[in-house]
C-alpha atoms as a PDB file:
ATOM      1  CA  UNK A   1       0.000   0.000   0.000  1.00  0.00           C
ATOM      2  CA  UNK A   2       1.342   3.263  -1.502  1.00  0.00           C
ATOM      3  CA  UNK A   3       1.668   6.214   1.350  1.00  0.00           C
ATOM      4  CA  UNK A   4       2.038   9.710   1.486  1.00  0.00           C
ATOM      5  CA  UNK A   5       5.235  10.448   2.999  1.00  0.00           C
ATOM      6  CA  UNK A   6       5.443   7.781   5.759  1.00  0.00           C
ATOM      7  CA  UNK A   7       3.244   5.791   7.562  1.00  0.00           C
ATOM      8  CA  UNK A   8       4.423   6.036  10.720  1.00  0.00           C
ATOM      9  CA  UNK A   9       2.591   7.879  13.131  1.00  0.00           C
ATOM     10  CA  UNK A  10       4.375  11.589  15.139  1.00  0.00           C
ATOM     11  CA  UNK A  11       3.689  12.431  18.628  1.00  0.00           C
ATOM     12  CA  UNK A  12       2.354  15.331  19.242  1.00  0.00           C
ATOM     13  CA  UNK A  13       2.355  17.933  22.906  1.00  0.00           C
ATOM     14  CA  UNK A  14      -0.607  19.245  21.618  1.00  0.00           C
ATOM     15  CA  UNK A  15       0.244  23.120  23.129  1.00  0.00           C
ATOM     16  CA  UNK A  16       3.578  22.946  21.296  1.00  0.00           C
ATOM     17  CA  UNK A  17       3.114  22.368  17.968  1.00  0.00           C
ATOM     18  CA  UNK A  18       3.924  24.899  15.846  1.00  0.00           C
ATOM     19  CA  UNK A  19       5.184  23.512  11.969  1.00  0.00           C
ATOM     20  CA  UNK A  20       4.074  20.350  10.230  1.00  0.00           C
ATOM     21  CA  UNK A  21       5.919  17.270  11.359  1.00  0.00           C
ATOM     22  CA  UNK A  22       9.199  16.756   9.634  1.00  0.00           C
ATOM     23  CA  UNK A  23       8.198  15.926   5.567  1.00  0.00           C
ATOM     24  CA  UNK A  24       4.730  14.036   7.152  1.00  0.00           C
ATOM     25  CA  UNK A  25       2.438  16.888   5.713  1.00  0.00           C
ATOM     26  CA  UNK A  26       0.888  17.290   8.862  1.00  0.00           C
ATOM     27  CA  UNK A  27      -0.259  20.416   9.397  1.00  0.00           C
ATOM     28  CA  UNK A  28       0.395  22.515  12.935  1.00  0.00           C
ATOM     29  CA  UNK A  29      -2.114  21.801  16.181  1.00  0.00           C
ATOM     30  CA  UNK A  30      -4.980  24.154  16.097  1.00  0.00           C
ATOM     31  CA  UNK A  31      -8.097  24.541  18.055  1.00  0.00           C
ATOM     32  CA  UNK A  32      -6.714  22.867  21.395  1.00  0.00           C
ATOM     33  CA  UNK A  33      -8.564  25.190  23.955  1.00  0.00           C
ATOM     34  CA  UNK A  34      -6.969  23.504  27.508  1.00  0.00           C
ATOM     35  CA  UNK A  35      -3.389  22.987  28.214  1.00  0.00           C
ATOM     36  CA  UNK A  36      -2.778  19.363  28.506  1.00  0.00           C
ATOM     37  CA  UNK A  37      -3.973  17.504  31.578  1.00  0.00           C
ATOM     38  CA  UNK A  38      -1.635  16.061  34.478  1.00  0.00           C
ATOM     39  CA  UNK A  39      -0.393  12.656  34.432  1.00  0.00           C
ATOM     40  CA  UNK A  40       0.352  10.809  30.925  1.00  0.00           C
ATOM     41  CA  UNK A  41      -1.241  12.324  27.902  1.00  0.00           C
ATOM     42  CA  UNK A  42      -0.401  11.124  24.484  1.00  0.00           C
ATOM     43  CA  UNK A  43      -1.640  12.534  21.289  1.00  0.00           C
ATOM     44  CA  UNK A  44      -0.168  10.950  17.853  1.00  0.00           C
ATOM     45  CA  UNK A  45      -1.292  11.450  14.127  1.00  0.00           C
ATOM     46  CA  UNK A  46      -0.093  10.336  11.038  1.00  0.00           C
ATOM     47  CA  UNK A  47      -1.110  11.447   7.135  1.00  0.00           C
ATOM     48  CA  UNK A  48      -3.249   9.247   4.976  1.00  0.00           C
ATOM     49  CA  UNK A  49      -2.748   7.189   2.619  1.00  0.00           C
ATOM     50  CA  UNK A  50      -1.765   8.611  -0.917  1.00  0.00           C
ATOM     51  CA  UNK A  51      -5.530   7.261  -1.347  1.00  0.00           C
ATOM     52  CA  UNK A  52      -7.067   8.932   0.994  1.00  0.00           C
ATOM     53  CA  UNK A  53      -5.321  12.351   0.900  1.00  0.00           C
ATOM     54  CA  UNK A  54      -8.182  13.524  -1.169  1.00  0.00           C
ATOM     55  CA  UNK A  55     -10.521  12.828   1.787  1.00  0.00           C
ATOM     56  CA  UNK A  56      -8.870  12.485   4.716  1.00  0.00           C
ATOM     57  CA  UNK A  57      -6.704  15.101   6.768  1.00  0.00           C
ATOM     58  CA  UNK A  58      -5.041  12.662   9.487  1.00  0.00           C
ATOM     59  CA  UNK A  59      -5.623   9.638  11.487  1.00  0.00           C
ATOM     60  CA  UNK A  60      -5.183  10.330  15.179  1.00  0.00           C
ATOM     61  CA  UNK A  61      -5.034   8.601  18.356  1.00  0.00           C
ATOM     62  CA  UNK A  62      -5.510  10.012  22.259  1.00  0.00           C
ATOM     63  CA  UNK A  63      -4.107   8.341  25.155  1.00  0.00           C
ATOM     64  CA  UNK A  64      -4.201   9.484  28.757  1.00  0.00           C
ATOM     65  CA  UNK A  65      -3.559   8.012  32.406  1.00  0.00           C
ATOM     66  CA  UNK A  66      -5.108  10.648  34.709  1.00  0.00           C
ATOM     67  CA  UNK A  67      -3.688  10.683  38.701  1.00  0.00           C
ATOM     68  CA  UNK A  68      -5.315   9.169  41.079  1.00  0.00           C
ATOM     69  CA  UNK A  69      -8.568  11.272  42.074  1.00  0.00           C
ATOM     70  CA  UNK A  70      -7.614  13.809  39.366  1.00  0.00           C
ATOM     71  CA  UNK A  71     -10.402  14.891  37.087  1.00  0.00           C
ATOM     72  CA  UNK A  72      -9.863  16.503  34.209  1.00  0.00           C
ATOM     73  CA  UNK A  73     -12.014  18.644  31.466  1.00  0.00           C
ATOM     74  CA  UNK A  74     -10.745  18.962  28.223  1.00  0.00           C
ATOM     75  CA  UNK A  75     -11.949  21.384  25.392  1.00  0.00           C
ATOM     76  CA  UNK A  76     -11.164  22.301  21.496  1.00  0.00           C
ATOM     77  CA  UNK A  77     -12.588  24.866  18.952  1.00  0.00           C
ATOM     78  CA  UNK A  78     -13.859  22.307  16.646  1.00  0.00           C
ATOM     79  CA  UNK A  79     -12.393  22.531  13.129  1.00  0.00           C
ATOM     80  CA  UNK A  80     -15.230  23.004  10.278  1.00  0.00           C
ATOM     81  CA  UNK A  81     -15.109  19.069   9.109  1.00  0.00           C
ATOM     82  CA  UNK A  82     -16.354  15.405  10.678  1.00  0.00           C
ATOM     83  CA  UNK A  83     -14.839  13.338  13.169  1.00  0.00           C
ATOM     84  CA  UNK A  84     -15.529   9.393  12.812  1.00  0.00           C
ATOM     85  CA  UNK A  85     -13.928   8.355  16.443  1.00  0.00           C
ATOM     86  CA  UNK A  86     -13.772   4.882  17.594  1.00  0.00           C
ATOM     87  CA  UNK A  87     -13.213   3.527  21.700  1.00  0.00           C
ATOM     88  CA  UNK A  88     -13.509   0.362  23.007  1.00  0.00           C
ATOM     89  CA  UNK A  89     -17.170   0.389  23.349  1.00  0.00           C
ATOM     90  CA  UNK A  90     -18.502   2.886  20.728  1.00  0.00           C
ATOM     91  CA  UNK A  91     -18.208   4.384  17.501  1.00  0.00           C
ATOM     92  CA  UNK A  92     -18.973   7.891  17.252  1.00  0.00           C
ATOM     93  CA  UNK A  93     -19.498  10.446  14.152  1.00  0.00           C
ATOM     94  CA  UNK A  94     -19.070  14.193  14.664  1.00  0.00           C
ATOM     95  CA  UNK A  95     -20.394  16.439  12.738  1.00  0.00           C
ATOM     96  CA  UNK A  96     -19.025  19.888  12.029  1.00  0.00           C
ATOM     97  CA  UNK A  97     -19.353  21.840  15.487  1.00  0.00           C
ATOM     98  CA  UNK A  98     -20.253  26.164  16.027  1.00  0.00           C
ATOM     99  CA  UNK A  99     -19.667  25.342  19.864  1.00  0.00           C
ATOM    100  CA  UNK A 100     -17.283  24.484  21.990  1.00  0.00           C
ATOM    101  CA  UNK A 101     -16.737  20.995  22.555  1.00  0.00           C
ATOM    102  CA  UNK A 102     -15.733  19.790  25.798  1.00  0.00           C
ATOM    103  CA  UNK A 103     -15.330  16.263  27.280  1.00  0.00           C
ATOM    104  CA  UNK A 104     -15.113  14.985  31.120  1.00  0.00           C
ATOM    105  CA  UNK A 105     -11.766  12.502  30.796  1.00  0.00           C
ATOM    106  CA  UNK A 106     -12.354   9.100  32.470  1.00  0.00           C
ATOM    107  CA  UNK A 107      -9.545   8.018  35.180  1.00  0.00           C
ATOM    108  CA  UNK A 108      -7.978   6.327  31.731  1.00  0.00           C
ATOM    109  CA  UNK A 109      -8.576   5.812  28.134  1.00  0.00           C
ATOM    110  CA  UNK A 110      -7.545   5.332  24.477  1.00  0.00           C
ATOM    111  CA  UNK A 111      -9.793   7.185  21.428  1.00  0.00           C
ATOM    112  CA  UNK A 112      -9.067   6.805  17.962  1.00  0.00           C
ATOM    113  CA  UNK A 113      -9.955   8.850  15.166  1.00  0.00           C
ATOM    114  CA  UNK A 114     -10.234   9.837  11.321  1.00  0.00           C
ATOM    115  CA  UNK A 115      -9.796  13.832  11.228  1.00  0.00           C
ATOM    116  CA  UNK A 116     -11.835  14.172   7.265  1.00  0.00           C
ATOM    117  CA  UNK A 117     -10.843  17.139   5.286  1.00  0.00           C
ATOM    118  CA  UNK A 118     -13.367  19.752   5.422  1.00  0.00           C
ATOM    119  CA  UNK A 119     -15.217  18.659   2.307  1.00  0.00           C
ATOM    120  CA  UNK A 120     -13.758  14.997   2.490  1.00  0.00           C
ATOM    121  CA  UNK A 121     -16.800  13.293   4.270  1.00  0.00           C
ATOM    122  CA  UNK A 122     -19.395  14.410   1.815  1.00  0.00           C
ATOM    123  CA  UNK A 123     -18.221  11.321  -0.901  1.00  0.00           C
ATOM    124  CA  UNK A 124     -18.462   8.694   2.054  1.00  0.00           C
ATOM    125  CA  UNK A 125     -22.102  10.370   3.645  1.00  0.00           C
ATOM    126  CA  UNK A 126     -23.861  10.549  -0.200  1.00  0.00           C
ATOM    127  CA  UNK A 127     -25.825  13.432   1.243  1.00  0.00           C
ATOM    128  CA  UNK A 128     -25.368  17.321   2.545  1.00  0.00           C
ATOM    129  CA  UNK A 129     -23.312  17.456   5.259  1.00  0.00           C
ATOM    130  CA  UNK A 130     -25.326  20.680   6.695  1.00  0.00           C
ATOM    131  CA  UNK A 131     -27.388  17.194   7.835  1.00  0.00           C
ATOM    132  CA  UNK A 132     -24.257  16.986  10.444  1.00  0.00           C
ATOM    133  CA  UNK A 133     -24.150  20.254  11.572  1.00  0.00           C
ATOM    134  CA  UNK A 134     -23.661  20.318  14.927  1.00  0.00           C
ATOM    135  CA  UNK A 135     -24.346  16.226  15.522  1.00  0.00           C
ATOM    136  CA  UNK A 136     -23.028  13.417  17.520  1.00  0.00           C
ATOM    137  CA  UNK A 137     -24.447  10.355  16.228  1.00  0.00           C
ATOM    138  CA  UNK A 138     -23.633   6.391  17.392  1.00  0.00           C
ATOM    139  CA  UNK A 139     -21.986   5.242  13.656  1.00  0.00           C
ATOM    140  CA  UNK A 140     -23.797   1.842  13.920  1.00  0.00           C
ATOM    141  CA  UNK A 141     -27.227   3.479  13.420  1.00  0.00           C
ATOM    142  CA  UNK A 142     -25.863   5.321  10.264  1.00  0.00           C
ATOM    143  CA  UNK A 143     -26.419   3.238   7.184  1.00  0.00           C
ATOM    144  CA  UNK A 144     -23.794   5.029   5.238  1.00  0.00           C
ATOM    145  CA  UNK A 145     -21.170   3.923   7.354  1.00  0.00           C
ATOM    146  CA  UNK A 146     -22.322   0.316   7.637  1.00  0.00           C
ATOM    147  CA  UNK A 147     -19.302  -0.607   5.804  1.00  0.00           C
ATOM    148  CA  UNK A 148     -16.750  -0.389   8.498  1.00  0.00           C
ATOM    149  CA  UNK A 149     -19.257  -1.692  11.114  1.00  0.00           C
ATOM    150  CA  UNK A 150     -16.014  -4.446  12.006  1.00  0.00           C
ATOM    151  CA  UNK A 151     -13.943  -1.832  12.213  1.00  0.00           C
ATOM    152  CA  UNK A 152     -14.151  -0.619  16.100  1.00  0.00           C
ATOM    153  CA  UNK A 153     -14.422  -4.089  17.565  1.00  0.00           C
ATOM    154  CA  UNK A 154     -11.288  -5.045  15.677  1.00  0.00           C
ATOM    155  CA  UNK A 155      -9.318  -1.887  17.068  1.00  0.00           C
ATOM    156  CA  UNK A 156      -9.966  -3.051  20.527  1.00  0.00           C
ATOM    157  CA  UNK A 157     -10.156  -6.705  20.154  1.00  0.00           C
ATOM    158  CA  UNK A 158      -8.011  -8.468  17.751  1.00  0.00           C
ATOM    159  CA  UNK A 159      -5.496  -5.575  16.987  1.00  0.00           C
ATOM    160  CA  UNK A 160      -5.498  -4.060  20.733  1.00  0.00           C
ATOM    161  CA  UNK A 161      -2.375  -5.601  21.689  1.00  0.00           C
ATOM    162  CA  UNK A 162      -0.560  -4.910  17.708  1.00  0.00           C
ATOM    163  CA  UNK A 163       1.455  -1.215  16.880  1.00  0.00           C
ATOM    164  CA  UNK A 164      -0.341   2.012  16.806  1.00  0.00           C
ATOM    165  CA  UNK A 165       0.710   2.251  12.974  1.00  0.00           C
ATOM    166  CA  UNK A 166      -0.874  -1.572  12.866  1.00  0.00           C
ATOM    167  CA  UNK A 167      -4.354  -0.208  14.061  1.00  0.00           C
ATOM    168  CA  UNK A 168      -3.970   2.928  11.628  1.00  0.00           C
ATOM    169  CA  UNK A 169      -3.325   0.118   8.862  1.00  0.00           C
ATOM    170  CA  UNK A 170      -7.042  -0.999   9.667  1.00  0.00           C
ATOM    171  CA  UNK A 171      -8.099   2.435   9.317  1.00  0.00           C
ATOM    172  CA  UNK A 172      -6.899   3.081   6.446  1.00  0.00           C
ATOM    173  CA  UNK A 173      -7.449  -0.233   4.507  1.00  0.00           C
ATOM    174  CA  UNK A 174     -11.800   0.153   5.125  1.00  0.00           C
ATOM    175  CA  UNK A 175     -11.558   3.341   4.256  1.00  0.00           C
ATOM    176  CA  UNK A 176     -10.042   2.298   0.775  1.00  0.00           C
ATOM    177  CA  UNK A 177     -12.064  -0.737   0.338  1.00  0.00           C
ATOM    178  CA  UNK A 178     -15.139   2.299   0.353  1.00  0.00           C
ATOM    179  CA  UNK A 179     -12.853   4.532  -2.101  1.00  0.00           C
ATOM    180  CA  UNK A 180     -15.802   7.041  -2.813  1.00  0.00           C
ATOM    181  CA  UNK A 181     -15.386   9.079  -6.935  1.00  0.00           C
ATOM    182  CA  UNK A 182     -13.539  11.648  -6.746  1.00  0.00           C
ATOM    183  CA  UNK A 183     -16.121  14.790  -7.608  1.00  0.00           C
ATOM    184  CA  UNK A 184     -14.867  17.945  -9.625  1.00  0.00           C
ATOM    185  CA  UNK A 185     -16.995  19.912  -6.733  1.00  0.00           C
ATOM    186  CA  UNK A 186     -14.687  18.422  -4.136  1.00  0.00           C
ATOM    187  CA  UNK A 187     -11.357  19.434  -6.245  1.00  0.00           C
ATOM    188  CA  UNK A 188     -12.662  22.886  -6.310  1.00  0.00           C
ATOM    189  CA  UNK A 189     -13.649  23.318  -2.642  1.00  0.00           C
ATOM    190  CA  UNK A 190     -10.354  21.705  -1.664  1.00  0.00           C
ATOM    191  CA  UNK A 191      -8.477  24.169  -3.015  1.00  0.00           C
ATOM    192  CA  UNK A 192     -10.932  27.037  -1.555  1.00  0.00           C
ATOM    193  CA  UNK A 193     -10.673  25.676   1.832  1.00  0.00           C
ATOM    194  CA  UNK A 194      -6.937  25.406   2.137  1.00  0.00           C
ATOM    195  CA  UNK A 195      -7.041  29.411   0.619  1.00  0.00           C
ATOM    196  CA  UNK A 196      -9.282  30.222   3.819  1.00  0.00           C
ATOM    197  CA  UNK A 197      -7.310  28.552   6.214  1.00  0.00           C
ATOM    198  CA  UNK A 198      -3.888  29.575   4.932  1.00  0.00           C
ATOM    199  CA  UNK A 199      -4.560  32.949   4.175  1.00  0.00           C
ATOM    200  CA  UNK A 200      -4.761  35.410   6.924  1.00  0.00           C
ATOM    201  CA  UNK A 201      -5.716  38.231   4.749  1.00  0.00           C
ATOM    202  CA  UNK A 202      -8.641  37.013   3.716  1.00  0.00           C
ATOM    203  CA  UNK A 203     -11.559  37.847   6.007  1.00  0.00           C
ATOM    204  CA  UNK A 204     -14.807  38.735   4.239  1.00  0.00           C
ATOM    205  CA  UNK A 205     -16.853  35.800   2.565  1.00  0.00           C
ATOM    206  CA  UNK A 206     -17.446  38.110  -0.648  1.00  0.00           C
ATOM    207  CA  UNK A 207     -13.613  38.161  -1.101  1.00  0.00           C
ATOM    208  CA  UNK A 208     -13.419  34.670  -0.725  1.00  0.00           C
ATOM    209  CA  UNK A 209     -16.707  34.475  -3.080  1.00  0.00           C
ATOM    210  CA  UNK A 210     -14.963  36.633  -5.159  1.00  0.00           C
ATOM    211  CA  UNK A 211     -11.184  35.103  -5.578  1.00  0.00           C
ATOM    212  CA  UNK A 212     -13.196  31.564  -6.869  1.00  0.00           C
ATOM    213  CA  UNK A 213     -15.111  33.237  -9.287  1.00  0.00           C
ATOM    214  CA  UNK A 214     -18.377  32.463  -7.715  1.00  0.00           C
ATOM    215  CA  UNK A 215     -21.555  34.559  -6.481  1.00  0.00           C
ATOM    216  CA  UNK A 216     -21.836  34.734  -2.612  1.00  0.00           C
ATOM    217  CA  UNK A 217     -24.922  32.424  -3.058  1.00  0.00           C
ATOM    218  CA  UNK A 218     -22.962  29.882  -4.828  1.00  0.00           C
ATOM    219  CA  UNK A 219     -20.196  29.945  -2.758  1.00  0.00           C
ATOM    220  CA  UNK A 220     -22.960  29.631   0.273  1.00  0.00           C
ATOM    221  CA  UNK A 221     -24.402  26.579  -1.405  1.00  0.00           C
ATOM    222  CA  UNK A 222     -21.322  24.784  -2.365  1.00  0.00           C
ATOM    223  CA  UNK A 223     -19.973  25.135   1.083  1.00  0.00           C
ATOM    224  CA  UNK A 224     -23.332  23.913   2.621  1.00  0.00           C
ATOM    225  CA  UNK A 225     -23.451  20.902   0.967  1.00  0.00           C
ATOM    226  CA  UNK A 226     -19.925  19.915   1.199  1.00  0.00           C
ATOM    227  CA  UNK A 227     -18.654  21.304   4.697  1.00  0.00           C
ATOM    228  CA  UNK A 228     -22.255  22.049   6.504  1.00  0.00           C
ATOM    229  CA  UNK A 229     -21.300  25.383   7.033  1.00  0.00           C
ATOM    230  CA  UNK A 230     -21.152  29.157   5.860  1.00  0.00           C
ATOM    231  CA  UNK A 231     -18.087  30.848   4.158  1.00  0.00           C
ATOM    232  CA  UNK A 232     -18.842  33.294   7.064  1.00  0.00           C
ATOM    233  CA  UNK A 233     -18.446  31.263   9.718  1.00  0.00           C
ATOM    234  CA  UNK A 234     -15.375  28.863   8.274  1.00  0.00           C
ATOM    235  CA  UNK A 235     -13.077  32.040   7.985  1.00  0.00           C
ATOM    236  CA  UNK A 236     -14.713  33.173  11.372  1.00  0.00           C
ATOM    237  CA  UNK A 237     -13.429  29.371  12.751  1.00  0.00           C
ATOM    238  CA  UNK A 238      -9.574  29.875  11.194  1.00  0.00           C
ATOM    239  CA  UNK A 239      -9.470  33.232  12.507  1.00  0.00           C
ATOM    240  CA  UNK A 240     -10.277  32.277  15.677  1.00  0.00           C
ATOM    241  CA  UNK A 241      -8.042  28.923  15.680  1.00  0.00           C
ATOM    242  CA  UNK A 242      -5.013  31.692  14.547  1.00  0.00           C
ATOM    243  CA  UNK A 243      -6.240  34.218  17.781  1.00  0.00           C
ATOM    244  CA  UNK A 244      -6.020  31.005  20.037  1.00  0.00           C
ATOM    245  CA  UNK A 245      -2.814  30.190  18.995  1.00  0.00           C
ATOM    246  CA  UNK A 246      -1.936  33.820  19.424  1.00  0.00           C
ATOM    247  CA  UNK A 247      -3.445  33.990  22.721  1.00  0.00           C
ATOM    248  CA  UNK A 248      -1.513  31.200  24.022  1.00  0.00           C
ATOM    249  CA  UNK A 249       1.982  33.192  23.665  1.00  0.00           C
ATOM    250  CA  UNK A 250       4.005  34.618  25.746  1.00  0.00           C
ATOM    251  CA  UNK A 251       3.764  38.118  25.547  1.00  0.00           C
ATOM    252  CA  UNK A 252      -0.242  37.971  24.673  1.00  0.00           C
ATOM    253  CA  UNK A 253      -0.392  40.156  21.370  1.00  0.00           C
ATOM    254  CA  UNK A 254      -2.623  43.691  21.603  1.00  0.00           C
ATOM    255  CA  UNK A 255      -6.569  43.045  22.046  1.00  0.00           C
ATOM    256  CA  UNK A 256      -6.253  45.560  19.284  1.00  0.00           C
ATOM    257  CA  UNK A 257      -4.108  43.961  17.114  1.00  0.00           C
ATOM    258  CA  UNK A 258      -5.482  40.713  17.464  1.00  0.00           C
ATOM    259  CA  UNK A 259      -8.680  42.170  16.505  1.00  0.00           C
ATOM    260  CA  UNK A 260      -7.640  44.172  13.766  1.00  0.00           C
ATOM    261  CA  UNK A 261      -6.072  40.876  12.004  1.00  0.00           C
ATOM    262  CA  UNK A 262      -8.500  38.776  13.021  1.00  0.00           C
ATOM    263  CA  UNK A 263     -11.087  40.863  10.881  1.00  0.00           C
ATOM    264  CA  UNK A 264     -13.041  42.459  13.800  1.00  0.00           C
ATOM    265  CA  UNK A 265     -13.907  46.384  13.477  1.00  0.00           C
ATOM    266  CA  UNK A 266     -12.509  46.890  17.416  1.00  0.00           C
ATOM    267  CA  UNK A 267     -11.371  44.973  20.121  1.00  0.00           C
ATOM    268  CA  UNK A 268     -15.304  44.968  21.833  1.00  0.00           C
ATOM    269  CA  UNK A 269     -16.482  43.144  18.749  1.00  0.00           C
ATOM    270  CA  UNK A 270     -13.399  40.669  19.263  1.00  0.00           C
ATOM    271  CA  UNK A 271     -14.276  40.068  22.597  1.00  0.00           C
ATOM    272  CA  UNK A 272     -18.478  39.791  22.509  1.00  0.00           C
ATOM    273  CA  UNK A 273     -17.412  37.321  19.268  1.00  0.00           C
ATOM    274  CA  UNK A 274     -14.665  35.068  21.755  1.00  0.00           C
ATOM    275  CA  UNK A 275     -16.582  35.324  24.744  1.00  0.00           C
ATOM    276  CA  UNK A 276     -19.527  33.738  22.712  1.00  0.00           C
ATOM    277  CA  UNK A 277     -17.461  30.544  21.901  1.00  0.00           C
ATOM    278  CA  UNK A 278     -14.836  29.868  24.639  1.00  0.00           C
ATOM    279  CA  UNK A 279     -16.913  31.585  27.874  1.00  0.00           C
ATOM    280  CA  UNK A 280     -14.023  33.780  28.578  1.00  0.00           C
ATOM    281  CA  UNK A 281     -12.406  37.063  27.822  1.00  0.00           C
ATOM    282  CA  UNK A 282      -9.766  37.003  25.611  1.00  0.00           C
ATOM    283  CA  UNK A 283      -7.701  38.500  28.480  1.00  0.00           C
ATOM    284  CA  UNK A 284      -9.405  35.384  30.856  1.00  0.00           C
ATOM    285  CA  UNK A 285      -8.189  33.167  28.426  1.00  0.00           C
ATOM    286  CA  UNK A 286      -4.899  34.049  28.190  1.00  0.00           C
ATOM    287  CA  UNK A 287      -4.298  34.435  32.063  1.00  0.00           C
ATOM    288  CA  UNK A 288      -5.803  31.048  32.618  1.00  0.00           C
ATOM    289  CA  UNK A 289      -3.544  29.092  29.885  1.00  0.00           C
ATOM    290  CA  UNK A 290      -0.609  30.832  31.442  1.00  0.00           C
ATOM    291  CA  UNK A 291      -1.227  30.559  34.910  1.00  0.00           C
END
């Protein structure tokens, strides 16, 4: 089986990850809203297959060991794609998120995952992803996804005890065996999406309209259908993913600043917008990933 790059899989310390992982095309943390927890807490991805690159951004895998009597609440800024997780009871599919997600961690566990590209799920769902929008859903009721209904059980039965890169192999090889058509709508939208992420100048979704050579209401359906979300609120997500990161610095930038590059009018407008996601000033936030 052909990979991209390698196919072994890069630890991550999820707060300090600041390039792509050495020729892996893996691209920097984002979104991570909680410094790590205490005790052992492992996070490792690796890229997709050369198969799968079209639909897939990384496979990932969580392990923690908590202290004893420690609990621990972790959060992220969800990313503007799906999440198809597997643990050793359950299967889970996550739909793109507006809110913050959060999760109570158990004394110990293990979760791993398929991060899709932002308009990568679509060819595997055969429907809108707006559907999604904002859903967690048990996998085996989903009929779409009834071919990798092995897949969990074999993670955490027969291939429990193999490599990490082992278990990825599994992954990877049901994921092939469903190797959706590649659409001309999902070549196009791939390239959009990687434009909005990448490029911090771009903040209004008529630019962004405008640079593909699309109406607003084009660009609003495309993206609706593919991603199940707005242009508006995917550059609103990367912005906010690059004022995290920027927040979680030493100095803290400028409300100001931050606001100004962000694409906000003032700092107030920054704030209300933050505040409405995370539950915290930007100035709370940064004082309480510092302290």
């Amino acid at each position: 089986m052909q990979r991209g790059h390698s196919n072994r899989a890069v630890r991550d310390p999820l707060e300090q990850t600041r390039q792509p992982t050495g020729g892996l095309g893996l691209r920097p943390v984002r979104g991570v809203a909680t410094p790590l927890p205490p005790g052992e807490f492992t996070h490792l991805r690796r890229a997709p297959s050369a198969a799968l690159q079209p639909f897939v951004e990384h496979l990932w895998c969580v392990q923690w060991r908590l202290p004893a009597g420690a609990a621990q609440r972790v959060a992220t800024v969800p990313h503007p794609c799906v999440h198809w997780t597997f643990e050793a009871d359950t299967s889970t599919l996550t739909g793109p998120h507006k809110r913050l997600w959060q999760r109570d961690l158990a004394p110990q566990g293990e979760v791993l995952g398929i991060k899709f590209r932002p308009e990568g799920f679509r060819a595997y769902w055969g429907a809108p992803v707006s559907g999604l929008r904002d859903l967690i859903q048990p996998a085996r009721a989903l009929p779409a996804l009834a071919f990798a209904r092995e897949l969990g059980p074999r993670l955490f039965g027969e291939l429990a005890g193999g490599s990490l890169d082992t278990r990825f192999d599994a992954i990877e090889g049901t994921l092939e065996r469903a190797l959706p058509r590649l659409a001309q709508e999902q070549l196009q939208l791939a390239v959009l999406i990687d434009t909005a992420r990448d490029d911090r100048e771009l903040l209004r979704a008529d630019a962004w309209a405008e640079r593909a050579a699309l109406s607003l209401r084009q660009l609003q359906r495309l993206l609706a259908d593919w991603v199940g979300a707005s242009p508006k609120w995917i550059l609103a997500r990367y912005r906010l993913h690059e004022a995290l990161h920027r927040l979680q610095q030493q100095p803290a930038p400028r409300l100001t600043d931050l606001a100004a590059d962000t694409g906000f009018a003032d700092a107030a407008h920054f704030s209300r917008s933050f505040r409405s996601v995370l539950g915290l000033s930007p100035q709370q936030y940064a004082r309480l990933w510092l302290s």
